[in-house]
N, C-alpha and C. Protein backbone atom coordinates (compact mmCIF):
# COMPACT_ATOMS: atom_id res chain seq x y z
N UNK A 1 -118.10 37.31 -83.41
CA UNK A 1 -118.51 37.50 -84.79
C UNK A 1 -117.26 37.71 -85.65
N UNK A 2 -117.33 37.17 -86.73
CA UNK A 2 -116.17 37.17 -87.58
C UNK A 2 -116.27 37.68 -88.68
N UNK A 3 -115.81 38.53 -89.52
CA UNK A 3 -115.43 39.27 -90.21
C UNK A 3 -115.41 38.51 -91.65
N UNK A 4 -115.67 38.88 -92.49
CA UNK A 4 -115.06 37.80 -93.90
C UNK A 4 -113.64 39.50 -94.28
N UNK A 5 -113.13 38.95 -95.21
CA UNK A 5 -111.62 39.87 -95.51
C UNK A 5 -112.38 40.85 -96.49
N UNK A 6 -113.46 40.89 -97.04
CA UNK A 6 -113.57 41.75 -98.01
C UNK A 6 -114.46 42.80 -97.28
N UNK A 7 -114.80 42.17 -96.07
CA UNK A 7 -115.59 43.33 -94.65
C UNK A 7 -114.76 44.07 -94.40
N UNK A 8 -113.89 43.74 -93.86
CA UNK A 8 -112.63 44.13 -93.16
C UNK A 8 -111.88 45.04 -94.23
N UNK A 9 -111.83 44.69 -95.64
CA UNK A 9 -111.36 45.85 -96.53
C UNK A 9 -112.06 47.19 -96.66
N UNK A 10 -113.30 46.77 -96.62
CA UNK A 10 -114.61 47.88 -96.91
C UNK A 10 -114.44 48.96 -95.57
N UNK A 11 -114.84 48.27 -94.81
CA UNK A 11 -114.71 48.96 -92.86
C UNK A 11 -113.57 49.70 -93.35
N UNK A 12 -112.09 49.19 -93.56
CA UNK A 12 -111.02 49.94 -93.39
C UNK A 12 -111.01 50.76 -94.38
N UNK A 13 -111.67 50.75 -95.21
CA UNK A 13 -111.64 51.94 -97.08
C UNK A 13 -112.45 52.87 -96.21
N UNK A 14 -113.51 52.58 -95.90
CA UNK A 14 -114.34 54.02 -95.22
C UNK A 14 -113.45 54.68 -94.13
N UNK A 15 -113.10 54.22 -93.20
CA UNK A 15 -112.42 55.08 -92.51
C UNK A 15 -111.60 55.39 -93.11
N UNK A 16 -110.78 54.70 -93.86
CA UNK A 16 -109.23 56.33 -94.58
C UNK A 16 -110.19 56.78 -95.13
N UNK A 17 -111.41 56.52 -95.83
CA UNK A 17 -112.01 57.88 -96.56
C UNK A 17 -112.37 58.70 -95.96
N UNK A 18 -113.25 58.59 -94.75
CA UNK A 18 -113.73 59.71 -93.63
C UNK A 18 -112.56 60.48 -92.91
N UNK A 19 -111.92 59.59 -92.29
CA UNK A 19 -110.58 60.33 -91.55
C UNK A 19 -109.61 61.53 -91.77
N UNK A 20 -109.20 61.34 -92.75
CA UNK A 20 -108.52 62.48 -93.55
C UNK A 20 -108.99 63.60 -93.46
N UNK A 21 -110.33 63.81 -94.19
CA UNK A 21 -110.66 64.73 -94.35
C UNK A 21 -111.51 65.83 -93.08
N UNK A 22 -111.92 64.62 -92.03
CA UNK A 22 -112.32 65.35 -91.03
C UNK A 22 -111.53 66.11 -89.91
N UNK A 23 -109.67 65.65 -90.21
CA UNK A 23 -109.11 66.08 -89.90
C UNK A 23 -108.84 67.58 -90.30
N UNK A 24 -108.71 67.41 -91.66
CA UNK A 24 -108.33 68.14 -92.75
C UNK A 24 -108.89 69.95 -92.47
N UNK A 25 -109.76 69.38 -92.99
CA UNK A 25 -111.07 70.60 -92.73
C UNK A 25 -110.58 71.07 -91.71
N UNK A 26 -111.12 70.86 -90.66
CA UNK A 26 -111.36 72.36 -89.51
C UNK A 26 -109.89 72.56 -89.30
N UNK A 27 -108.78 71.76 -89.15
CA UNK A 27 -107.81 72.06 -88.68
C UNK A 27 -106.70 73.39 -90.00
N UNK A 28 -107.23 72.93 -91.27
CA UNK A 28 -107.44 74.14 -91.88
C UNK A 28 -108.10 75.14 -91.95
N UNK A 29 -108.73 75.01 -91.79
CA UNK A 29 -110.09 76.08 -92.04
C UNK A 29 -110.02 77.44 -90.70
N UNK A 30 -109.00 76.24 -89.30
CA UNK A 30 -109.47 77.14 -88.07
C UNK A 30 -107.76 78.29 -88.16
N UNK A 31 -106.77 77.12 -88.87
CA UNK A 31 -105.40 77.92 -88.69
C UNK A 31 -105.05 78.74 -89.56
N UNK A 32 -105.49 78.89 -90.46
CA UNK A 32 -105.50 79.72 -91.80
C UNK A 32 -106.77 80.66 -92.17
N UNK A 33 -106.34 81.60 -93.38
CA UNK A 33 -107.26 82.59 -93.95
C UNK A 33 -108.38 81.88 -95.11
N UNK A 34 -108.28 80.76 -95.15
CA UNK A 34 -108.90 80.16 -96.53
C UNK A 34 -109.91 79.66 -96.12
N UNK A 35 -111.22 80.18 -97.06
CA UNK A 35 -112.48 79.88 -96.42
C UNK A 35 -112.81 78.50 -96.50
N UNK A 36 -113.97 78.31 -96.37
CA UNK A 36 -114.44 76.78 -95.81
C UNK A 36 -114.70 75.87 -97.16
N UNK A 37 -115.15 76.66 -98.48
CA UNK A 37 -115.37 76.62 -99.30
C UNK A 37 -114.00 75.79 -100.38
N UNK A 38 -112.87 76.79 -100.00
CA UNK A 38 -111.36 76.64 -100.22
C UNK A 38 -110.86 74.86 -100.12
N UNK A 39 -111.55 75.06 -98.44
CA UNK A 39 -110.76 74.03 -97.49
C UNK A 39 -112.03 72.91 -97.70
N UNK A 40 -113.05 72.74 -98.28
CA UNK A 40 -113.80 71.52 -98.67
C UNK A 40 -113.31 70.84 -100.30
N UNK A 41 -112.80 72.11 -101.09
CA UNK A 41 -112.56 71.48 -102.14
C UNK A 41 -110.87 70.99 -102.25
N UNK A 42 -109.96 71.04 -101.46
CA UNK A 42 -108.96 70.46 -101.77
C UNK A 42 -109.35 68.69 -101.61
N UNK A 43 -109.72 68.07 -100.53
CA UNK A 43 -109.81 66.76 -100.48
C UNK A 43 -110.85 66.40 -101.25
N UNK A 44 -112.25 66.79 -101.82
CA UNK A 44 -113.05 66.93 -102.52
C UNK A 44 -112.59 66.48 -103.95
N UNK A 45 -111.52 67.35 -104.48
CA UNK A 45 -110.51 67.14 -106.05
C UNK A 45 -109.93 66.13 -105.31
N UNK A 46 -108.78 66.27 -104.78
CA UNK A 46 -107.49 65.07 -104.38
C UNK A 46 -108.50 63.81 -104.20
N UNK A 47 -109.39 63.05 -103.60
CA UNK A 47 -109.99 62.10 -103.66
C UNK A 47 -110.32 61.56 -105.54
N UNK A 48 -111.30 62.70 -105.97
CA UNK A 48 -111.94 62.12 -107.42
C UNK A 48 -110.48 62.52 -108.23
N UNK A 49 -109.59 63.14 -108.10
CA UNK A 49 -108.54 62.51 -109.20
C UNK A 49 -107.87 62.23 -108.82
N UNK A 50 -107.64 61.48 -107.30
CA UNK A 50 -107.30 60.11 -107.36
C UNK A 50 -108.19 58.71 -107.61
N UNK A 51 -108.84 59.18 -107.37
CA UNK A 51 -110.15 57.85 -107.87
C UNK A 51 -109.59 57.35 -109.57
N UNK A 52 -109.62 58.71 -110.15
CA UNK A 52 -110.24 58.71 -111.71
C UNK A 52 -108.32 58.37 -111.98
N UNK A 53 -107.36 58.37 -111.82
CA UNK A 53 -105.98 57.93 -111.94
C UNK A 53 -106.19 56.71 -111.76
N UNK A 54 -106.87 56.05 -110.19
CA UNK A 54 -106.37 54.62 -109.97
C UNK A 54 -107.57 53.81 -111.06
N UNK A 55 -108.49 54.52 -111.56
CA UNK A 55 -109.10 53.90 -112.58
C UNK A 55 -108.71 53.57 -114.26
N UNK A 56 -107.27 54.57 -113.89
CA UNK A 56 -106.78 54.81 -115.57
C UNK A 56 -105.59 53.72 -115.26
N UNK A 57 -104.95 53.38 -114.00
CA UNK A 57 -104.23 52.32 -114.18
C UNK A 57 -105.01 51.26 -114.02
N UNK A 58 -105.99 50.85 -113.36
CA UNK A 58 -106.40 49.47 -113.54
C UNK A 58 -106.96 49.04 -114.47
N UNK A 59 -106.83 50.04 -115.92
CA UNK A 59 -106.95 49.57 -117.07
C UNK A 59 -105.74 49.52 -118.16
N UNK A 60 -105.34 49.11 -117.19
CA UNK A 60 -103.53 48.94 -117.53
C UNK A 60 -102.47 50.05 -118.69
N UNK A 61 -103.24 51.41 -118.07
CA UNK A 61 -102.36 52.25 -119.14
C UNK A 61 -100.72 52.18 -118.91
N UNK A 62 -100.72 52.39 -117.90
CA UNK A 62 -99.28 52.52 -117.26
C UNK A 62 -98.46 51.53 -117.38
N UNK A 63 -99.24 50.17 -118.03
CA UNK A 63 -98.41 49.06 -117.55
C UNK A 63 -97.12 49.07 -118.30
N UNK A 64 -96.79 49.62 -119.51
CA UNK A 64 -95.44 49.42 -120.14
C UNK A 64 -94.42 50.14 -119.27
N UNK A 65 -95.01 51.01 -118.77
CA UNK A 65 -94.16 52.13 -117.61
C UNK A 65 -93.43 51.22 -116.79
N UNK A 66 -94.49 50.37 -116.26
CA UNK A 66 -94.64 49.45 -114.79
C UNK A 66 -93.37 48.51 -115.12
N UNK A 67 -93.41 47.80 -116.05
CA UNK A 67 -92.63 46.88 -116.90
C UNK A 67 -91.07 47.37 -116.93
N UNK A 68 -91.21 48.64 -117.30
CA UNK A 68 -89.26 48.93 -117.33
C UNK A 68 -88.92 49.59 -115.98
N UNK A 69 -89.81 49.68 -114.75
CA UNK A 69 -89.22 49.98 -113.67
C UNK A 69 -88.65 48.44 -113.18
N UNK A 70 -89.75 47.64 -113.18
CA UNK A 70 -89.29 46.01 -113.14
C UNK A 70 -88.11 45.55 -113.59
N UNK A 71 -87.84 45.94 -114.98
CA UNK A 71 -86.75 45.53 -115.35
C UNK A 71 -85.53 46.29 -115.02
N UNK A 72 -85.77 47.54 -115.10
CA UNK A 72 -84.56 48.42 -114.25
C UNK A 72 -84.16 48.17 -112.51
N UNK A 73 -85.19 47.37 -112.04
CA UNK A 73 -85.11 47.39 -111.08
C UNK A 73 -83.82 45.77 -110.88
N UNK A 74 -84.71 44.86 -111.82
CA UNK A 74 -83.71 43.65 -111.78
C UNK A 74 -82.28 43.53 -112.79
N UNK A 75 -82.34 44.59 -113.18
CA UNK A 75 -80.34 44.94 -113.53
C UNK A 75 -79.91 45.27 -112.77
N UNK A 76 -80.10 45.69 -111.89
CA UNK A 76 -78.90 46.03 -110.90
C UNK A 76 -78.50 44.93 -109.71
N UNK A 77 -79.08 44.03 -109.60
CA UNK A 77 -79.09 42.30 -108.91
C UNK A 77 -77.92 41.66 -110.14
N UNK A 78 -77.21 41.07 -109.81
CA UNK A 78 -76.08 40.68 -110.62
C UNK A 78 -76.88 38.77 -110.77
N UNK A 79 -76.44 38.47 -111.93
CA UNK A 79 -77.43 37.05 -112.05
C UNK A 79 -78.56 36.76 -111.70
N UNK A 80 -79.35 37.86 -111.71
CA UNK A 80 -80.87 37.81 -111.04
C UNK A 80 -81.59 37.53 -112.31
N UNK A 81 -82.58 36.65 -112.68
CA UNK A 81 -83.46 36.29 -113.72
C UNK A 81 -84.69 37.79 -114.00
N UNK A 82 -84.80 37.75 -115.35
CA UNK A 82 -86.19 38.72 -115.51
C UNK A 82 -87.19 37.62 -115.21
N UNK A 83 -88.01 38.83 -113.83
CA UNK A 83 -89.12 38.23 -113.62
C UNK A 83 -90.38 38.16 -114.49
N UNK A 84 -90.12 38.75 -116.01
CA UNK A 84 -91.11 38.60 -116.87
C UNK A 84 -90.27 38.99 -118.55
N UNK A 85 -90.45 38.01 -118.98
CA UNK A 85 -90.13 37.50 -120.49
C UNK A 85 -90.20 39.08 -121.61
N UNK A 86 -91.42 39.50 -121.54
CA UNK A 86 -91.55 40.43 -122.20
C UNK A 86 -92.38 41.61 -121.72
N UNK A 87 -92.81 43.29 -122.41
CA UNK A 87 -93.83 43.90 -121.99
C UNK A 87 -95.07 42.96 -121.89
N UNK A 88 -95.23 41.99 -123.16
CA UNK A 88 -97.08 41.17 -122.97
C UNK A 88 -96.65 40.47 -121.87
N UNK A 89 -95.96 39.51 -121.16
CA UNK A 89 -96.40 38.98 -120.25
C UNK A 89 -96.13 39.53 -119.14
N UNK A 90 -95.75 40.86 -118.73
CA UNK A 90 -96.25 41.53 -117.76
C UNK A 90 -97.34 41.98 -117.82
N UNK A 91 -97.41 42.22 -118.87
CA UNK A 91 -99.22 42.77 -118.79
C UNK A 91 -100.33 41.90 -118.84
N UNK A 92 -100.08 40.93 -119.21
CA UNK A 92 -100.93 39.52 -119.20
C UNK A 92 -100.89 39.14 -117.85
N UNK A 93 -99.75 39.34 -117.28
CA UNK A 93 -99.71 38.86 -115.60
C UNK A 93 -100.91 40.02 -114.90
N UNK A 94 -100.57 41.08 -115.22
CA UNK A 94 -101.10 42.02 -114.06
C UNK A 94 -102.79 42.02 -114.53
N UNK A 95 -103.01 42.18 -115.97
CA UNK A 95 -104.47 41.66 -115.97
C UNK A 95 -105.25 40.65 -115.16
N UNK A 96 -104.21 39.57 -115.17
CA UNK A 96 -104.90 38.40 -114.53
C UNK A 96 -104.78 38.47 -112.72
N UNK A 97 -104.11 39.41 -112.13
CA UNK A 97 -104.07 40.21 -111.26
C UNK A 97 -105.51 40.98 -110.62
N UNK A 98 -105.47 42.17 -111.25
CA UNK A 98 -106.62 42.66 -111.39
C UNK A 98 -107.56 42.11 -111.39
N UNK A 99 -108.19 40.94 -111.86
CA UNK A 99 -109.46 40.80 -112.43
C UNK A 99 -109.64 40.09 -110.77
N UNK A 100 -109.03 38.87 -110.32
CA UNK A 100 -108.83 38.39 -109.31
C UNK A 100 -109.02 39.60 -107.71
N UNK A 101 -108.24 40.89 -108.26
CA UNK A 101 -108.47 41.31 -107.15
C UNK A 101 -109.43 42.48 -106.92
N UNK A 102 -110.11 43.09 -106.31
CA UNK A 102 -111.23 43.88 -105.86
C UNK A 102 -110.97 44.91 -105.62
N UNK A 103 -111.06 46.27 -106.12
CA UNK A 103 -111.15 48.05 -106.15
C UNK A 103 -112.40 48.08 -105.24
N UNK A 104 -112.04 48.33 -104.10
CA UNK A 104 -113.27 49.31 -103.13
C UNK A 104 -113.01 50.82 -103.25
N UNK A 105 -113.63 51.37 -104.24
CA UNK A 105 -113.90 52.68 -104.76
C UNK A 105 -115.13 53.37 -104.43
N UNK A 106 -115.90 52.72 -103.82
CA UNK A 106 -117.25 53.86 -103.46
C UNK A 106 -116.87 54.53 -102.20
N UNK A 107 -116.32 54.22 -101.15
CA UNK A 107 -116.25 55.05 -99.90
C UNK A 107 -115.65 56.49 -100.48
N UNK A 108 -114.39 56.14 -101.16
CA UNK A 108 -113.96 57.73 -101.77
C UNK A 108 -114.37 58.46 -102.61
N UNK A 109 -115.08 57.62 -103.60
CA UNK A 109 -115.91 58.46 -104.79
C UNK A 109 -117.01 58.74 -104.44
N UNK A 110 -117.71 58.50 -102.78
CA UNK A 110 -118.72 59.24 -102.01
C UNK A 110 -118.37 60.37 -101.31
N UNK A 111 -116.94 60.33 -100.71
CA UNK A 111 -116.78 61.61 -99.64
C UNK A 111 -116.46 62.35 -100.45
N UNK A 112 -115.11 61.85 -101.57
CA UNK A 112 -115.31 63.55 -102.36
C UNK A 112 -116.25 64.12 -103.37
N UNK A 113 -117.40 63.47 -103.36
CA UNK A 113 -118.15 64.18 -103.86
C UNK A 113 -118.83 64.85 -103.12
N UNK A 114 -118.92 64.39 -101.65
CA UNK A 114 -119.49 64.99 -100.59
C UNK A 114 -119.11 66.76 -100.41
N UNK A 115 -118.04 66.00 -100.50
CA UNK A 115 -116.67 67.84 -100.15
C UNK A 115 -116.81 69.00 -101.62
N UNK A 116 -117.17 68.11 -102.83
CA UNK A 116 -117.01 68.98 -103.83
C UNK A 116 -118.50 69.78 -103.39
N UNK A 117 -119.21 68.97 -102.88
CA UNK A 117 -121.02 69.78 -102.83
C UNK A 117 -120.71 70.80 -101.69
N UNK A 118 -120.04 70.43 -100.47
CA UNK A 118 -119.80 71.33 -99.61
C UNK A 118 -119.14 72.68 -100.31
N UNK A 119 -118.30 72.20 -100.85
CA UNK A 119 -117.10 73.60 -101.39
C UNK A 119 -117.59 74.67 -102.45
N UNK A 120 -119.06 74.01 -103.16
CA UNK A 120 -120.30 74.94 -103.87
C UNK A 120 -121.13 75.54 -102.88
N UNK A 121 -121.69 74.19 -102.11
CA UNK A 121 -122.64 75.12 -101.07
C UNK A 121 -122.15 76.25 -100.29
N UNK A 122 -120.58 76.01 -99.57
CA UNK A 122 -120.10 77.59 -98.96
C UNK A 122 -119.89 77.98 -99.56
N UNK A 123 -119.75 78.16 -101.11
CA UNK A 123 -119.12 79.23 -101.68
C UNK A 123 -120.49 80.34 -101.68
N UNK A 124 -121.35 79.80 -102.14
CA UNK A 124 -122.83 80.31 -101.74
C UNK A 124 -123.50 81.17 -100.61
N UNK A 125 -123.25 80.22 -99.78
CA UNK A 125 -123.47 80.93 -97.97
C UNK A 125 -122.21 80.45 -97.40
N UNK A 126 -121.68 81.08 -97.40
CA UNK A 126 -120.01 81.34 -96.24
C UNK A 126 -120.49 81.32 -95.14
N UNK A 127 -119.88 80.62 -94.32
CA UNK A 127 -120.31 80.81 -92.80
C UNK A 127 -119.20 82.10 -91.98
């Protein structure tokens, strides 16, 4: 059975989303003083604001940022061409980027919301 590539992206987005954190948890929770509550809401936040960041660049806030690392990056190459004319056609490039390519965002914007409900529910009943 064969796979199409956007399977194979999805499969692999859920596991880094699950993985992490199942590490995370108990191995905090068992070596330290910080309750369970503590130790559900760090990956819980770190997931949704990283979610809610990679959603503020793929609406190209950052892109002028993006643009003078590019260009700082190709001054220091001696006779090296700019790989883009101006800020618009880097940003015209990376739009047309984006649109082409696919954000698998539900596996993470499911577990940490998972962890934020956990890190209310123990705060509630502590085990």
């Amino acid at each position: 059975m064969f796979l199409l590539n956007k399977a194979k992206k999805t499969i692999l987005c859920w596991v880094l989303a699950i993985l992490p954190p199942l590490i995370f948890v108990p191995t905090v929770h068992l070596t330290t003083n910080f309750g369970l509550s503590n130790t559900c809401l760090v990956p819980g936040a770190l997931y949704l604001g990283g979610l809610i960041l990679v959603f503020v660049a793929r609406q190209g806030f950052f892109d002028i940022f993006a643009y003078q690392f590019v260009n700082l990056a190709s001054s220091f190459r001696k006779g090296a061409p700019k790989k883009y004319e101006d800020a618009y056609a880097y940003k015209v490039a990376k739009e047309e980027k984006r649109r082409n390519g696919d954000f698998i965002w539900l596996p993470f914007a499911l577990v940490g919301l998972l962890f934020l409900v956990l890190a209310i529910v123990f705060i509630f009943y502590p085990l």
